[in-house]
Structure formats: structure tokens, C-alpha cells
C-alpha atoms as a PDB file:
ATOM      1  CA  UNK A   1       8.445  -0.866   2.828  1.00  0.00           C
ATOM      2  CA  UNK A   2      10.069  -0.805  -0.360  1.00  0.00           C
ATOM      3  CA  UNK A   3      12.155   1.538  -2.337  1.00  0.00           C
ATOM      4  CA  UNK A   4       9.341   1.887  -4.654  1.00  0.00           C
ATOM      5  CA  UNK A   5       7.063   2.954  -1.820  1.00  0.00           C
ATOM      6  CA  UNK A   6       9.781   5.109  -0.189  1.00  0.00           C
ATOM      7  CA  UNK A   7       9.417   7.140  -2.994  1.00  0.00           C
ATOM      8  CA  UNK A   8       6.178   7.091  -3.851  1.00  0.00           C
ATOM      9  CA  UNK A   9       5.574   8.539  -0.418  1.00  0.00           C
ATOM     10  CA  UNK A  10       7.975  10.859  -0.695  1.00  0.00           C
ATOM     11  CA  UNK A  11       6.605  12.174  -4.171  1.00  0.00           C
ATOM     12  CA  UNK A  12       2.965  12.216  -3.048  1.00  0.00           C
ATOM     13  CA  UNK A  13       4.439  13.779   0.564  1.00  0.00           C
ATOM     14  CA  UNK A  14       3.011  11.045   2.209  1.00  0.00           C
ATOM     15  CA  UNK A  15       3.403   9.892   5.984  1.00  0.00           C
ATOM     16  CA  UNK A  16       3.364   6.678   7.639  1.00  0.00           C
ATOM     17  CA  UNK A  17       0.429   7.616   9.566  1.00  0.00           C
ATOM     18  CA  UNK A  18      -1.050   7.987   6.635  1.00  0.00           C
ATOM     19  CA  UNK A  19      -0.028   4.555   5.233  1.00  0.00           C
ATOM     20  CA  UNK A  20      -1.503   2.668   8.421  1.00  0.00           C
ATOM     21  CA  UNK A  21      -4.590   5.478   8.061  1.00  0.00           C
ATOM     22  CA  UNK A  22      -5.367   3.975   4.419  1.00  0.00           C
ATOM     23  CA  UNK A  23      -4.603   0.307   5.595  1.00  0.00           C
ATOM     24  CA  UNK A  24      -6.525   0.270   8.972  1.00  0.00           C
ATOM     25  CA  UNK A  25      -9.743   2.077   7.710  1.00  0.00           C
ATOM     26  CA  UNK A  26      -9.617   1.451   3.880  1.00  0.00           C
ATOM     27  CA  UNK A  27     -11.084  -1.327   1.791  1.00  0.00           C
ATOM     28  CA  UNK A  28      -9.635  -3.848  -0.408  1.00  0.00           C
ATOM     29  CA  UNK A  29     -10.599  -2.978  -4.090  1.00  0.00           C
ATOM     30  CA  UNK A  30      -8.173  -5.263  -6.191  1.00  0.00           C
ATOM     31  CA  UNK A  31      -6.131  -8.377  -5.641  1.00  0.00           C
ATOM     32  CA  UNK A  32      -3.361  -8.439  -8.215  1.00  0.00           C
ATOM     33  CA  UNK A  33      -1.145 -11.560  -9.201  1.00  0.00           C
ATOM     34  CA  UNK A  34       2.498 -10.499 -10.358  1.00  0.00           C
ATOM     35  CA  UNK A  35       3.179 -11.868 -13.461  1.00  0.00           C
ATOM     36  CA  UNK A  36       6.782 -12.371 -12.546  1.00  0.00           C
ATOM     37  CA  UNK A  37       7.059 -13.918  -9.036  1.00  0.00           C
ATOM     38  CA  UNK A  38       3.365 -15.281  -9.602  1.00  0.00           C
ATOM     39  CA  UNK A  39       2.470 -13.665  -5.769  1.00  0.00           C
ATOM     40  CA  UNK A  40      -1.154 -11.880  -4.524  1.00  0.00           C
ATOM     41  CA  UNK A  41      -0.793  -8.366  -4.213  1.00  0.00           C
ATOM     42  CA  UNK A  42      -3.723  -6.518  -2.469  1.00  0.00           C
ATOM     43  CA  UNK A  43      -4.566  -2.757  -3.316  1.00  0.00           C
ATOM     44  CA  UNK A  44      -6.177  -1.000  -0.841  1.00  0.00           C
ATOM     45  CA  UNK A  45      -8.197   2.533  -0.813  1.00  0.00           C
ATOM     46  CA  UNK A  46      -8.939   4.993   2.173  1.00  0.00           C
ATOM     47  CA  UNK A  47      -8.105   8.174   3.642  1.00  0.00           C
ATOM     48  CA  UNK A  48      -5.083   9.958   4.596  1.00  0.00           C
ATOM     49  CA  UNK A  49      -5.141  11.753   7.921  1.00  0.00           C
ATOM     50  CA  UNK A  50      -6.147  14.992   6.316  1.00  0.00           C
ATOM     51  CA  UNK A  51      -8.699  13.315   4.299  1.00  0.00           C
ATOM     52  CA  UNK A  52      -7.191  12.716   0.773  1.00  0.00           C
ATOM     53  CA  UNK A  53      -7.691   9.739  -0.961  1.00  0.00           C
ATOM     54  CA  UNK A  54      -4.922   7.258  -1.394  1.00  0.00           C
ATOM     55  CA  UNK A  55      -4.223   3.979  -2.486  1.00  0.00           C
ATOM     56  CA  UNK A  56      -1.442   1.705  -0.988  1.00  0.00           C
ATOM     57  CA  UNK A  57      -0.370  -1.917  -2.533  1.00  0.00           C
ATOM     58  CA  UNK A  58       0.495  -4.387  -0.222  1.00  0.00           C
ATOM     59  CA  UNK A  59       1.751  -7.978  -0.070  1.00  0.00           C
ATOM     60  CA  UNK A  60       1.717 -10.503   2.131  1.00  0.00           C
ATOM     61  CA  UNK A  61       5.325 -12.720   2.541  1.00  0.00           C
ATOM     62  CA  UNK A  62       3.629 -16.375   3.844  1.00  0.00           C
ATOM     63  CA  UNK A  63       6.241 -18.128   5.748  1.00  0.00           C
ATOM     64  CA  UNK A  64       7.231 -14.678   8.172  1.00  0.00           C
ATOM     65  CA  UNK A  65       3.636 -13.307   7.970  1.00  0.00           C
ATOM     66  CA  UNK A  66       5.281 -10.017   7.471  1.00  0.00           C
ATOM     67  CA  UNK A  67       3.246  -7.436   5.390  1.00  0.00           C
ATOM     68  CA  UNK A  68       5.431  -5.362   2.386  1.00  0.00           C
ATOM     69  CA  UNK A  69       4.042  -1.957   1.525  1.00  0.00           C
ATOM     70  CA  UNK A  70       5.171  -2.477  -2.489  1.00  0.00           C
ATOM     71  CA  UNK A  71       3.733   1.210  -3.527  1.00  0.00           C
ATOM     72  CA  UNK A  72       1.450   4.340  -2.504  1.00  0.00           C
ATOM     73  CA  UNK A  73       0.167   6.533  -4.076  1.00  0.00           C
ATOM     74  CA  UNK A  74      -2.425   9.677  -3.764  1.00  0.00           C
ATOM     75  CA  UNK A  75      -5.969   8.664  -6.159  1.00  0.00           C
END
């Protein structure tokens, strides 16, 4: 997880529970290129474990096959 997403958790008083919530039962609704390292970035929406809606960015690194949590936020 990033610093970003650090603190957009800790602004939106987020959990990680809720993070793998949105990612394990949400849907992909955007796939995003960065304009400055030229990688796919996936937004995905769901629910929170109390039912709110939230939306968490992701990206994929390709040679570890390690997933980043770049941002979340509630919707």
C-alpha cells in the first residue's frame, strides 16, 4: 500500500478489511494508464464491511506479480 492510500484510508477511516471487502466482491469500472510511468491502473467499486460504497485503485507490478493499493477512497 502506498502513502497515498495510507492516508486516504486513514481520512475516509477506512480498514483493511474493508480494502480486501471492495477488492474481493467489487467490480472493475475503469482501467487507467498513468501518463507518467505509462502503467494500467485498475479502479475498482464495492462495499465496505458496513456497507458503504468505496472505490480502491490498484496496480499490478508484472515481473513480482505483487498487487499496489495506489489510493481509496469512500464514493
Amino acid at each position: 500500500m502506498t502513502a497515498h492510500a495510507e492516508q486516504g484510508v486513514e481520512d475516509d477511516d477506512l480498514t483493511i478489511p474493508d480494502l480486501e471487502n471492495v477488492l474481493l466482491t467489487g467490480r472493475l469500472v475503469e482501467r487507467q494508464r498513468d501518463r507518467r510511468t505509462r502503467e494500467c491502473k485498475y479502479v475498482v467499486q464495492g462495499s465496505t464491511l458496513d456497507g458503504g460504497d468505496a472505490e480502491v485503485v490498484v496496480k499490478f507490478e508484472s515481473c513480482t506479480g505483487r498487487l499496489y493499493v495506489i489510493t481509496a477512497y469512500l464514493d
